[in-house]
PDB file of N, CA and C in Angstrom:
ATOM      1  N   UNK A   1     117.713 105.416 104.411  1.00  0.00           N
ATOM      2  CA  UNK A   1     118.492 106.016 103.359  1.00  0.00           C
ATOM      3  C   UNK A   1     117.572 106.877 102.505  1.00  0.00           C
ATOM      4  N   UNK A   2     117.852 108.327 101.965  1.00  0.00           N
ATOM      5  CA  UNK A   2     117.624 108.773 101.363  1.00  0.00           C
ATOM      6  C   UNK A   2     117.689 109.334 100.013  1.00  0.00           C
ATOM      7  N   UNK A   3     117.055 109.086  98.994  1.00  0.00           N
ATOM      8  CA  UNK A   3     117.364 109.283  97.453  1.00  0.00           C
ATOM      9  C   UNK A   3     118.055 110.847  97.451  1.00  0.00           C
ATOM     10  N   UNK A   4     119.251 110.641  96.697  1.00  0.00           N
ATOM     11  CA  UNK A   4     119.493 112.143  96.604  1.00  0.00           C
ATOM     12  C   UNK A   4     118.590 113.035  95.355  1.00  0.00           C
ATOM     13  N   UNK A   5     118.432 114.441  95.576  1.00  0.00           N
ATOM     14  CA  UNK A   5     117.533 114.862  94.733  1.00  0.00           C
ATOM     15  C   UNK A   5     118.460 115.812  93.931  1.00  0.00           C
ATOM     16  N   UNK A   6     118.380 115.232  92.891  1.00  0.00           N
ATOM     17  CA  UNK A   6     119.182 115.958  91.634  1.00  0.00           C
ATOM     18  C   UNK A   6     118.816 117.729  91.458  1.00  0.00           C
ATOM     19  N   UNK A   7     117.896 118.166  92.070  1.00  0.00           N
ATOM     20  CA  UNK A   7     117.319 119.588  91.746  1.00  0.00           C
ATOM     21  C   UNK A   7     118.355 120.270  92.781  1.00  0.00           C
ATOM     22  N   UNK A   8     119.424 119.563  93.808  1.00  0.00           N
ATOM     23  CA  UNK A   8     120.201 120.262  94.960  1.00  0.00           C
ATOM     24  C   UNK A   8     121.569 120.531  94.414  1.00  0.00           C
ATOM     25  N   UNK A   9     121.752 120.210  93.237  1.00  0.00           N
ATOM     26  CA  UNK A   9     122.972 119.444  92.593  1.00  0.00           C
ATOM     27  C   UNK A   9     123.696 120.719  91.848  1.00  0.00           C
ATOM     28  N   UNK A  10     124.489 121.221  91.889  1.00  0.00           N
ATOM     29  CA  UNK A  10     124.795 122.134  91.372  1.00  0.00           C
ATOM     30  C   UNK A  10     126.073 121.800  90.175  1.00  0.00           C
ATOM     31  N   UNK A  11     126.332 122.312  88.867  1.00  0.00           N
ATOM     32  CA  UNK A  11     127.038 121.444  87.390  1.00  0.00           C
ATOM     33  C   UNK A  11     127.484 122.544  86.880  1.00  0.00           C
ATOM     34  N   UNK A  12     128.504 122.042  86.030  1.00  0.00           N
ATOM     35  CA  UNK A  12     129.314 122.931  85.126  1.00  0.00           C
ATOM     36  C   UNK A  12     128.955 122.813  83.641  1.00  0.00           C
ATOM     37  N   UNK A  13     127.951 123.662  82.500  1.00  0.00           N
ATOM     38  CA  UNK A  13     127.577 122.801  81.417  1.00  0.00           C
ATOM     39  C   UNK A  13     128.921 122.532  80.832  1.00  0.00           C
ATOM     40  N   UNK A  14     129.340 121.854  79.497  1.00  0.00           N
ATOM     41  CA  UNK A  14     129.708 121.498  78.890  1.00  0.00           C
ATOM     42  C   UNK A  14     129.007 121.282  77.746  1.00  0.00           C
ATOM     43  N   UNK A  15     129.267 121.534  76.498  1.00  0.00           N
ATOM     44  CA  UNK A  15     129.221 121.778  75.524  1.00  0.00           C
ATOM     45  C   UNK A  15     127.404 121.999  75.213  1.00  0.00           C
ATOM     46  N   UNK A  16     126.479 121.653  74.197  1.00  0.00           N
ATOM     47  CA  UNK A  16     125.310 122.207  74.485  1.00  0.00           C
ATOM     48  C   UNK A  16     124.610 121.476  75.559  1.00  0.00           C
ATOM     49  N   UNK A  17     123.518 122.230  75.851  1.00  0.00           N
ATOM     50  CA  UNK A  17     122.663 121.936  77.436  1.00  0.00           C
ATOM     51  C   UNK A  17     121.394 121.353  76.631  1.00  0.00           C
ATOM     52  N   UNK A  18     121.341 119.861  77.282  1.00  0.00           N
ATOM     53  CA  UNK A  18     120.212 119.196  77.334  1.00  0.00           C
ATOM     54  C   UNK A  18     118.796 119.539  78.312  1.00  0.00           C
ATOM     55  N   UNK A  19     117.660 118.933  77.452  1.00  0.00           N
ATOM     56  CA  UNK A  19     116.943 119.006  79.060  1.00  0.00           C
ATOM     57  C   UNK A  19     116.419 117.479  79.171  1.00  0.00           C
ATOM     58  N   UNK A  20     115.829 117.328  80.224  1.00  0.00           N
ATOM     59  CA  UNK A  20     115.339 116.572  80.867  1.00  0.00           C
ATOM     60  C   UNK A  20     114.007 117.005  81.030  1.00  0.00           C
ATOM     61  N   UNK A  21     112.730 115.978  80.628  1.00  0.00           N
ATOM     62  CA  UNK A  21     111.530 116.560  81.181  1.00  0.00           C
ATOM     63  C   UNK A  21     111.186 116.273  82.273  1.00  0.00           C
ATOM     64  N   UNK A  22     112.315 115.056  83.029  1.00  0.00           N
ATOM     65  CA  UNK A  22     111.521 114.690  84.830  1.00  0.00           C
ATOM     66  C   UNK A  22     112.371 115.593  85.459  1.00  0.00           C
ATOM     67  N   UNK A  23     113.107 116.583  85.151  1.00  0.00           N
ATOM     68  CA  UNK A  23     113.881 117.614  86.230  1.00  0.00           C
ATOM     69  C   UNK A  23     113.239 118.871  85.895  1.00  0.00           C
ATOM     70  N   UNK A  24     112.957 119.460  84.185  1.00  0.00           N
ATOM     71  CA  UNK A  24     112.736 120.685  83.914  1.00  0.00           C
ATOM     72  C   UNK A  24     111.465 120.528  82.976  1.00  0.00           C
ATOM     73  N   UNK A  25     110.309 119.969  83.000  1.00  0.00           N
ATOM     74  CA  UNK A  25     109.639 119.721  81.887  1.00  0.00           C
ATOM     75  C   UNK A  25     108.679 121.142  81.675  1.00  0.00           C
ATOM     76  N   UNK A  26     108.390 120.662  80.578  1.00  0.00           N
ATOM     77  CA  UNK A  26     107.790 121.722  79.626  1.00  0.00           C
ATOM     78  C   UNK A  26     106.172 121.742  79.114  1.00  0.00           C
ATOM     79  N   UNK A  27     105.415 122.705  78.924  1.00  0.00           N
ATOM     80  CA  UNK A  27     103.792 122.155  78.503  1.00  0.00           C
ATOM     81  C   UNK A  27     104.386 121.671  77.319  1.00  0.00           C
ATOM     82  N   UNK A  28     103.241 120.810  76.827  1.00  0.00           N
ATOM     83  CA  UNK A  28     103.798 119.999  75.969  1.00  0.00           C
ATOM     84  C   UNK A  28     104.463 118.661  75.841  1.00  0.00           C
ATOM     85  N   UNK A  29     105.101 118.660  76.717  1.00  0.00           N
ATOM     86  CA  UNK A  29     106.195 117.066  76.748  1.00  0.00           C
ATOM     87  C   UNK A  29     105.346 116.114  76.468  1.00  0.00           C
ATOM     88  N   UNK A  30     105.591 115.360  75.715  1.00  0.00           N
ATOM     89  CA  UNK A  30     104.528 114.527  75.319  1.00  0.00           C
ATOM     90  C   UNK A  30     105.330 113.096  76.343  1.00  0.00           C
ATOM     91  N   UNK A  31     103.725 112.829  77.278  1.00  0.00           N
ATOM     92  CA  UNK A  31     104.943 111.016  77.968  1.00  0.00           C
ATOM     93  C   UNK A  31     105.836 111.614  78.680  1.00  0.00           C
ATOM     94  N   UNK A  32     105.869 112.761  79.571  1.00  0.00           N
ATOM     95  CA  UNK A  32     106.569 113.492  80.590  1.00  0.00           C
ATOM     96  C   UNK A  32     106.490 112.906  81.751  1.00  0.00           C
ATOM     97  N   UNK A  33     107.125 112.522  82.558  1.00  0.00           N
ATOM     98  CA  UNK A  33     107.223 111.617  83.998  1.00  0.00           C
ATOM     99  C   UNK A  33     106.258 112.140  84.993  1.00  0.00           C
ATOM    100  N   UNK A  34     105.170 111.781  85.293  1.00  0.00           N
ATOM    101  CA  UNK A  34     104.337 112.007  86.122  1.00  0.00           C
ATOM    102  C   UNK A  34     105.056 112.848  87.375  1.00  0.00           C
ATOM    103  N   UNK A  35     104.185 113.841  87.870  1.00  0.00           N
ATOM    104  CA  UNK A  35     104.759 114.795  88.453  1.00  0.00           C
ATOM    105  C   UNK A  35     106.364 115.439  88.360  1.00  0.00           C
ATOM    106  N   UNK A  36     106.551 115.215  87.157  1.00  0.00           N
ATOM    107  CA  UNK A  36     107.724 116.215  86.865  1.00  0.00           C
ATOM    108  C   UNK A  36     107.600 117.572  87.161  1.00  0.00           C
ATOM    109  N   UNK A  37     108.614 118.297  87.826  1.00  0.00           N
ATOM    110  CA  UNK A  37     108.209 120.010  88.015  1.00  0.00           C
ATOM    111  C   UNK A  37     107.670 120.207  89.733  1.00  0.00           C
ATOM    112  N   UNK A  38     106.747 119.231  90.083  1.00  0.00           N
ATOM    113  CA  UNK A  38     106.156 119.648  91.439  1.00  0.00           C
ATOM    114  C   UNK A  38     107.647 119.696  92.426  1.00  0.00           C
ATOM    115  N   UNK A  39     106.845 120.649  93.517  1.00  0.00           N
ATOM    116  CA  UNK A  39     107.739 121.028  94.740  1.00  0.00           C
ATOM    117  C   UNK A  39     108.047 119.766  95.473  1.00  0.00           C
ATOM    118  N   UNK A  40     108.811 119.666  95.903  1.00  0.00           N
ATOM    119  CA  UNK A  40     109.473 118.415  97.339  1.00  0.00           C
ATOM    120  C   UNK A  40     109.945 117.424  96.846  1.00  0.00           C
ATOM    121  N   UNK A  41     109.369 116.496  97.539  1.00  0.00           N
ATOM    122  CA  UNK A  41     109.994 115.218  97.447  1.00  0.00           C
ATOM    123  C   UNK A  41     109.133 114.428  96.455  1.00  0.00           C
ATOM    124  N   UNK A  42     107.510 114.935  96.035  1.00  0.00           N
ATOM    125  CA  UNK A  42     106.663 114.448  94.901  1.00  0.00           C
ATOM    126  C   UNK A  42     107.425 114.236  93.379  1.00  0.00           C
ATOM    127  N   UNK A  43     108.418 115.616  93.524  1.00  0.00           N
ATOM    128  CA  UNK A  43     108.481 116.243  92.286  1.00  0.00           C
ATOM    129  C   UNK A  43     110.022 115.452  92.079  1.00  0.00           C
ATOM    130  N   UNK A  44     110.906 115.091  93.149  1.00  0.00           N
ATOM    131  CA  UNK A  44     112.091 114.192  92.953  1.00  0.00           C
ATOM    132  C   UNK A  44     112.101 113.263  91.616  1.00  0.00           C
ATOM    133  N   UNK A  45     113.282 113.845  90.753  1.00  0.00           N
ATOM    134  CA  UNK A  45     113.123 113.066  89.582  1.00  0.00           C
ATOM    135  C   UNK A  45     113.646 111.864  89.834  1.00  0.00           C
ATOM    136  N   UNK A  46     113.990 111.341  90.732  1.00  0.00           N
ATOM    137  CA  UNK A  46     114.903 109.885  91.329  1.00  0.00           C
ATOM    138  C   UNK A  46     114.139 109.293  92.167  1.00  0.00           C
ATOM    139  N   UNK A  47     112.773 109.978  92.513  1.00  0.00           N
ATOM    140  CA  UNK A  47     112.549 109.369  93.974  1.00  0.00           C
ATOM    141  C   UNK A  47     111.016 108.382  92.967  1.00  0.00           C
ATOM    142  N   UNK A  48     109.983 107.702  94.115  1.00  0.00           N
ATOM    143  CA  UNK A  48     108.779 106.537  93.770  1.00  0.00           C
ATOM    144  C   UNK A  48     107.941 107.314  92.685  1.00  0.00           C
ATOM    145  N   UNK A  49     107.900 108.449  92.640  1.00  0.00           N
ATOM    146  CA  UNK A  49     106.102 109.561  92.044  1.00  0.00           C
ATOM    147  C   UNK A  49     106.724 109.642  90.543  1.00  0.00           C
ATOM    148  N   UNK A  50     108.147 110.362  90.533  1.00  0.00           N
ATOM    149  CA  UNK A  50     108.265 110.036  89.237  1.00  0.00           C
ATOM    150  C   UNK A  50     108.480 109.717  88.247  1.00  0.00           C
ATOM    151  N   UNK A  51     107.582 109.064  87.655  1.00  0.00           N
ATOM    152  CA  UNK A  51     108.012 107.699  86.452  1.00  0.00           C
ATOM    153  C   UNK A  51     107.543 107.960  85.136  1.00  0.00           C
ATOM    154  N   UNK A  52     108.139 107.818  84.348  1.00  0.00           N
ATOM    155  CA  UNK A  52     107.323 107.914  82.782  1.00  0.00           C
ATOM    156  C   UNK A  52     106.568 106.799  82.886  1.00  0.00           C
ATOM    157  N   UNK A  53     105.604 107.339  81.576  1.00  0.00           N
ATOM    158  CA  UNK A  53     104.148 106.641  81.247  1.00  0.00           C
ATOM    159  C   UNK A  53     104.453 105.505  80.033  1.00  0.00           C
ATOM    160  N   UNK A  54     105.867 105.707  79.476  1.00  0.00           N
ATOM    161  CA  UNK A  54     106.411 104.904  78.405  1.00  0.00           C
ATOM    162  C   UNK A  54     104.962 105.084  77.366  1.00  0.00           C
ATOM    163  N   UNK A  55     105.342 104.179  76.084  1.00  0.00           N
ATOM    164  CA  UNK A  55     104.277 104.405  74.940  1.00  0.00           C
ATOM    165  C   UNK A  55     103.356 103.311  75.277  1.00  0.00           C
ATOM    166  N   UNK A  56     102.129 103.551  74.546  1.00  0.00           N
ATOM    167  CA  UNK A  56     101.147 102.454  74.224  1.00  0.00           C
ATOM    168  C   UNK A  56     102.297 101.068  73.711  1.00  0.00           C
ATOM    169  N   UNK A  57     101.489  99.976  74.360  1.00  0.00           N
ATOM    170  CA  UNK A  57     102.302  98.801  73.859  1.00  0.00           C
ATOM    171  C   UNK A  57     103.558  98.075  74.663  1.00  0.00           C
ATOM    172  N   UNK A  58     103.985  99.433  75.431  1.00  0.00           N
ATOM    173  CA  UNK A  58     105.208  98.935  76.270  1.00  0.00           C
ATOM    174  C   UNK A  58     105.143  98.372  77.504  1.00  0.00           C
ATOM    175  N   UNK A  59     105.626  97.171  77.874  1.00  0.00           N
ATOM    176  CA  UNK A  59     105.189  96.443  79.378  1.00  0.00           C
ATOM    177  C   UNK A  59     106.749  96.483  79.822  1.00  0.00           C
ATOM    178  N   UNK A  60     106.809  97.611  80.323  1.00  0.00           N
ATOM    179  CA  UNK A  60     107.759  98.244  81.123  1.00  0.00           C
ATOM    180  C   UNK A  60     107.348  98.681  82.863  1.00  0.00           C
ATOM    181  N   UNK A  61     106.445  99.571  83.127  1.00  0.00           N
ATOM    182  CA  UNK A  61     106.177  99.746  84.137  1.00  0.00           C
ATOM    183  C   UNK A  61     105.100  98.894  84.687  1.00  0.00           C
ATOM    184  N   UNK A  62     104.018  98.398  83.643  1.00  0.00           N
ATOM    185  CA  UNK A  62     102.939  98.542  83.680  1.00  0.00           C
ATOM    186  C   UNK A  62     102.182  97.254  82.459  1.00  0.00           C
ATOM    187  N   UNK A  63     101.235  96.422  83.168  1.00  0.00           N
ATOM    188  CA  UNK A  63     100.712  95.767  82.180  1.00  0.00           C
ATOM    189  C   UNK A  63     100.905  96.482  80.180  1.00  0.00           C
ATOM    190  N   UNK A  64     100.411  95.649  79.296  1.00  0.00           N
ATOM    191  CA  UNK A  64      99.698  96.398  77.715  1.00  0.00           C
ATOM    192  C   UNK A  64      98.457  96.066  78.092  1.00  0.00           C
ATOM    193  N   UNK A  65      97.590  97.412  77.696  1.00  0.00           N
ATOM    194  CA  UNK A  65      96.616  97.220  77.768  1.00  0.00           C
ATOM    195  C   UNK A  65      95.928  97.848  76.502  1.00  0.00           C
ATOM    196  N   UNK A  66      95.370  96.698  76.196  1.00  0.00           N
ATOM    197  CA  UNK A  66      94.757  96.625  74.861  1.00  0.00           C
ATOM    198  C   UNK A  66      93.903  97.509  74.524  1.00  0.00           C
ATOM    199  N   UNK A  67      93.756  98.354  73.159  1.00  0.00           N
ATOM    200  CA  UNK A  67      92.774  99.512  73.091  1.00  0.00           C
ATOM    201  C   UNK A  67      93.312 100.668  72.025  1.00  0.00           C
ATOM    202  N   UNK A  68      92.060 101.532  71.556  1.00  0.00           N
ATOM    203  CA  UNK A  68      92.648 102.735  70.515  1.00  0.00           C
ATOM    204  C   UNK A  68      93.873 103.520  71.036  1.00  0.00           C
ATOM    205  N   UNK A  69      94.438 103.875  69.857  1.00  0.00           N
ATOM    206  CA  UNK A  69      95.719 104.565  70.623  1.00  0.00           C
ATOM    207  C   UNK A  69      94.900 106.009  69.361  1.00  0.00           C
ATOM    208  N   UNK A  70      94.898 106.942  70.588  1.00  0.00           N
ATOM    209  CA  UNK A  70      94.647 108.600  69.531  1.00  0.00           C
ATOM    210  C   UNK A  70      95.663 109.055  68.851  1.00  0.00           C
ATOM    211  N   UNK A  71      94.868 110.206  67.762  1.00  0.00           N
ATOM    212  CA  UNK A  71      95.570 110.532  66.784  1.00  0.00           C
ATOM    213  C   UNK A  71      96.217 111.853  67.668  1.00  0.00           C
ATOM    214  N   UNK A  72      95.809 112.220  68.634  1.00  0.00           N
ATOM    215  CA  UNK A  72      95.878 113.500  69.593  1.00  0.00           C
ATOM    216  C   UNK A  72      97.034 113.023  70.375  1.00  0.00           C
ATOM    217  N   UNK A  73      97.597 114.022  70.354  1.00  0.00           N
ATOM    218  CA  UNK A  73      98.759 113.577  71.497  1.00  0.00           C
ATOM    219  C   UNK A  73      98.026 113.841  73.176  1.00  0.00           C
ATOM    220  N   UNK A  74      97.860 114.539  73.381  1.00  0.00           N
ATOM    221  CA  UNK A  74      97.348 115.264  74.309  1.00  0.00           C
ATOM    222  C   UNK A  74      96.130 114.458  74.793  1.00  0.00           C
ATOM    223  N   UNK A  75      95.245 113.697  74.282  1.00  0.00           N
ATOM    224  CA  UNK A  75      94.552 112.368  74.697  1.00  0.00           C
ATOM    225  C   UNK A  75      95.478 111.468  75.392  1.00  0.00           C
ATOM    226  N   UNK A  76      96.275 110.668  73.818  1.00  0.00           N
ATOM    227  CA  UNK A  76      97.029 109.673  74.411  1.00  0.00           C
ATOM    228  C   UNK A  76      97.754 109.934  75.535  1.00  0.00           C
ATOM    229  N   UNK A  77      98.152 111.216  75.754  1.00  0.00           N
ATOM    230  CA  UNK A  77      99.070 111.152  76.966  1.00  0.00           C
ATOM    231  C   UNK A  77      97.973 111.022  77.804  1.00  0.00           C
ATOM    232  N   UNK A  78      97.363 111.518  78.478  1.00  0.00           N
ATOM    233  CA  UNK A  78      96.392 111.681  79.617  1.00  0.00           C
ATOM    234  C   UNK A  78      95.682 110.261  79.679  1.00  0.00           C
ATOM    235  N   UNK A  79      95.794 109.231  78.692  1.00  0.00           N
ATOM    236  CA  UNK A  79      94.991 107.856  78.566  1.00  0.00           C
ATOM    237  C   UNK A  79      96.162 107.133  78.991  1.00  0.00           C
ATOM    238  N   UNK A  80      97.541 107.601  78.363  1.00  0.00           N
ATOM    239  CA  UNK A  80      99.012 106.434  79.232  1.00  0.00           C
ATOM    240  C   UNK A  80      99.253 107.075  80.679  1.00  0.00           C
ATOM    241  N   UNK A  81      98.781 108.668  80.939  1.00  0.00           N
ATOM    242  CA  UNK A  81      99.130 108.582  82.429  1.00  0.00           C
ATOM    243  C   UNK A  81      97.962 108.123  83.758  1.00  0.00           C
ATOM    244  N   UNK A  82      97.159 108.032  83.033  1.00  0.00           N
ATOM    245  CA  UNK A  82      95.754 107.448  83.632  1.00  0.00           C
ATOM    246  C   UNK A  82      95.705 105.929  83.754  1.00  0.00           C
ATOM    247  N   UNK A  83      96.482 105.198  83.080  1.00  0.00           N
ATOM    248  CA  UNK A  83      96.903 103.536  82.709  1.00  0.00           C
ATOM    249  C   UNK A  83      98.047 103.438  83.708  1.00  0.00           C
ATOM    250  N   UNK A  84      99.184 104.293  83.974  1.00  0.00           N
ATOM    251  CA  UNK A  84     100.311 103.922  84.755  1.00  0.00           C
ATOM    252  C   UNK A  84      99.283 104.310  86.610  1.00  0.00           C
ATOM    253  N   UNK A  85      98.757 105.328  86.311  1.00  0.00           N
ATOM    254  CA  UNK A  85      98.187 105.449  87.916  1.00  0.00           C
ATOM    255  C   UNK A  85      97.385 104.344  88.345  1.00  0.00           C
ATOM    256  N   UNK A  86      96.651 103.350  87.650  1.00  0.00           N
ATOM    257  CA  UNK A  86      96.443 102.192  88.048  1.00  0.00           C
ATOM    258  C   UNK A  86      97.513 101.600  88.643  1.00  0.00           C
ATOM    259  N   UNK A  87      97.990 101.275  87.890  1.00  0.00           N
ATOM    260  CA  UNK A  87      99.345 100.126  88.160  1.00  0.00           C
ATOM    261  C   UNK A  87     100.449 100.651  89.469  1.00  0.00           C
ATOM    262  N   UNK A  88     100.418 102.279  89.703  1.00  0.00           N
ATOM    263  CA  UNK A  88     101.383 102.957  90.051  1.00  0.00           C
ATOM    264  C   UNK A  88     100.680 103.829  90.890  1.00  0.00           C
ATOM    265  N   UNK A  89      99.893 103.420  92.110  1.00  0.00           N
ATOM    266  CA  UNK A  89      99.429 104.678  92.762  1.00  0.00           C
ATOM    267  C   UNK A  89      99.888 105.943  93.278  1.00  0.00           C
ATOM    268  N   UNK A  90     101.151 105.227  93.680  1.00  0.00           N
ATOM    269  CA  UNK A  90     102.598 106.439  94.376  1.00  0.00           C
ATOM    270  C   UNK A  90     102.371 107.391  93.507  1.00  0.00           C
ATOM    271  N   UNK A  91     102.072 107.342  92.212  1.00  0.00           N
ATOM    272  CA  UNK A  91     102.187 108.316  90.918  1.00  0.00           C
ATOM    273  C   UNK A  91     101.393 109.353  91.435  1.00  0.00           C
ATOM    274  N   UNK A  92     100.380 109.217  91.848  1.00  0.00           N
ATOM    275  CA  UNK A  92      98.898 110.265  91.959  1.00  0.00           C
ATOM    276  C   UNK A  92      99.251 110.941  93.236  1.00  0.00           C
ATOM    277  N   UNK A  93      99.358 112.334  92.854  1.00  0.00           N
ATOM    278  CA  UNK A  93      99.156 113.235  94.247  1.00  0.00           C
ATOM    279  C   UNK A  93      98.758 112.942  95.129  1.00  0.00           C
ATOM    280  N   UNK A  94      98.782 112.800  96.315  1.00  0.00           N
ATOM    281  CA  UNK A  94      98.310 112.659  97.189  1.00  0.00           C
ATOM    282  C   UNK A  94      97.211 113.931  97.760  1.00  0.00           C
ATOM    283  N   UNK A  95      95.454 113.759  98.093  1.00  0.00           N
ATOM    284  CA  UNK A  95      94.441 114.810  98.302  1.00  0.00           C
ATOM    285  C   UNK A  95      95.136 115.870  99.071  1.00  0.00           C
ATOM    286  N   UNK A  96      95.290 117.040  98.793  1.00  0.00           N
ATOM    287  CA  UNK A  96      95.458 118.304 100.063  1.00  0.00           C
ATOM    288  C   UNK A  96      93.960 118.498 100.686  1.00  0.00           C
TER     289      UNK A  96
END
C-alpha cells in the first residue's frame, strides 16, 4: 500500500488560503517538518521523512533531552532537527 501524496491533489480554496509548512514551507519556518519542499517521495508530507521537530521539552516523537534552549531561533531549530535525526533516521537524506 501506498501513502497518497497530497502534492497530486488538486482543491477548490474556500474562503482564505492557509499554508502548511510540510507541503509549502518557507525560509524561515521555524520547527518546519524535516524535508518539507524536497522532490519525491522524501519530500511526501504524509509519508516516514516528514516529521516535525516539535519544541524543546516535548516527548512526542522523540526522547526530552535535557540542555540550553537558544535565544536564536535559527540555532534552536537546527539543535531540535539534529535531536529528532537521532531518534528518526528516515528523517536524514539519504547520501547521493
Amino acid at each position: 500500500m501506498s501513502v497518497m501524496d497530497p502534492r497530486d491533489v488538486t482543491d477548490t480554496q474556500v474562503g482564505t488560503k492557509l499554508r502548511d509548512a510540510a507541503v509549502d514551507p518557507s525560509a524561515g519556518d521555524f520547527l518546519a517538518p524535516t524535508n518539507a519542499g524536497e522532490v519525491g517521495e522524501l519530500g511526501n508530507p504524509h509519508g516516514p521523512s516528514v516529521v516535525s521537530p516539535e519544541i524543546h521539552g516535548s516527548e512526542g516523537v522523540r526522547p526530552i533531552r535535557p540542555g540550553d534552549v537558544s535565544g536564536v531561533a535559527a540555532t534552536q531549530d537546527a539543535a531540535e532537527h539534529e535531536h529528532l535525526a537521532t531518534w528518526q533516521p528516515e528523517t536524514v537524506p539519504p547520501e547521493v
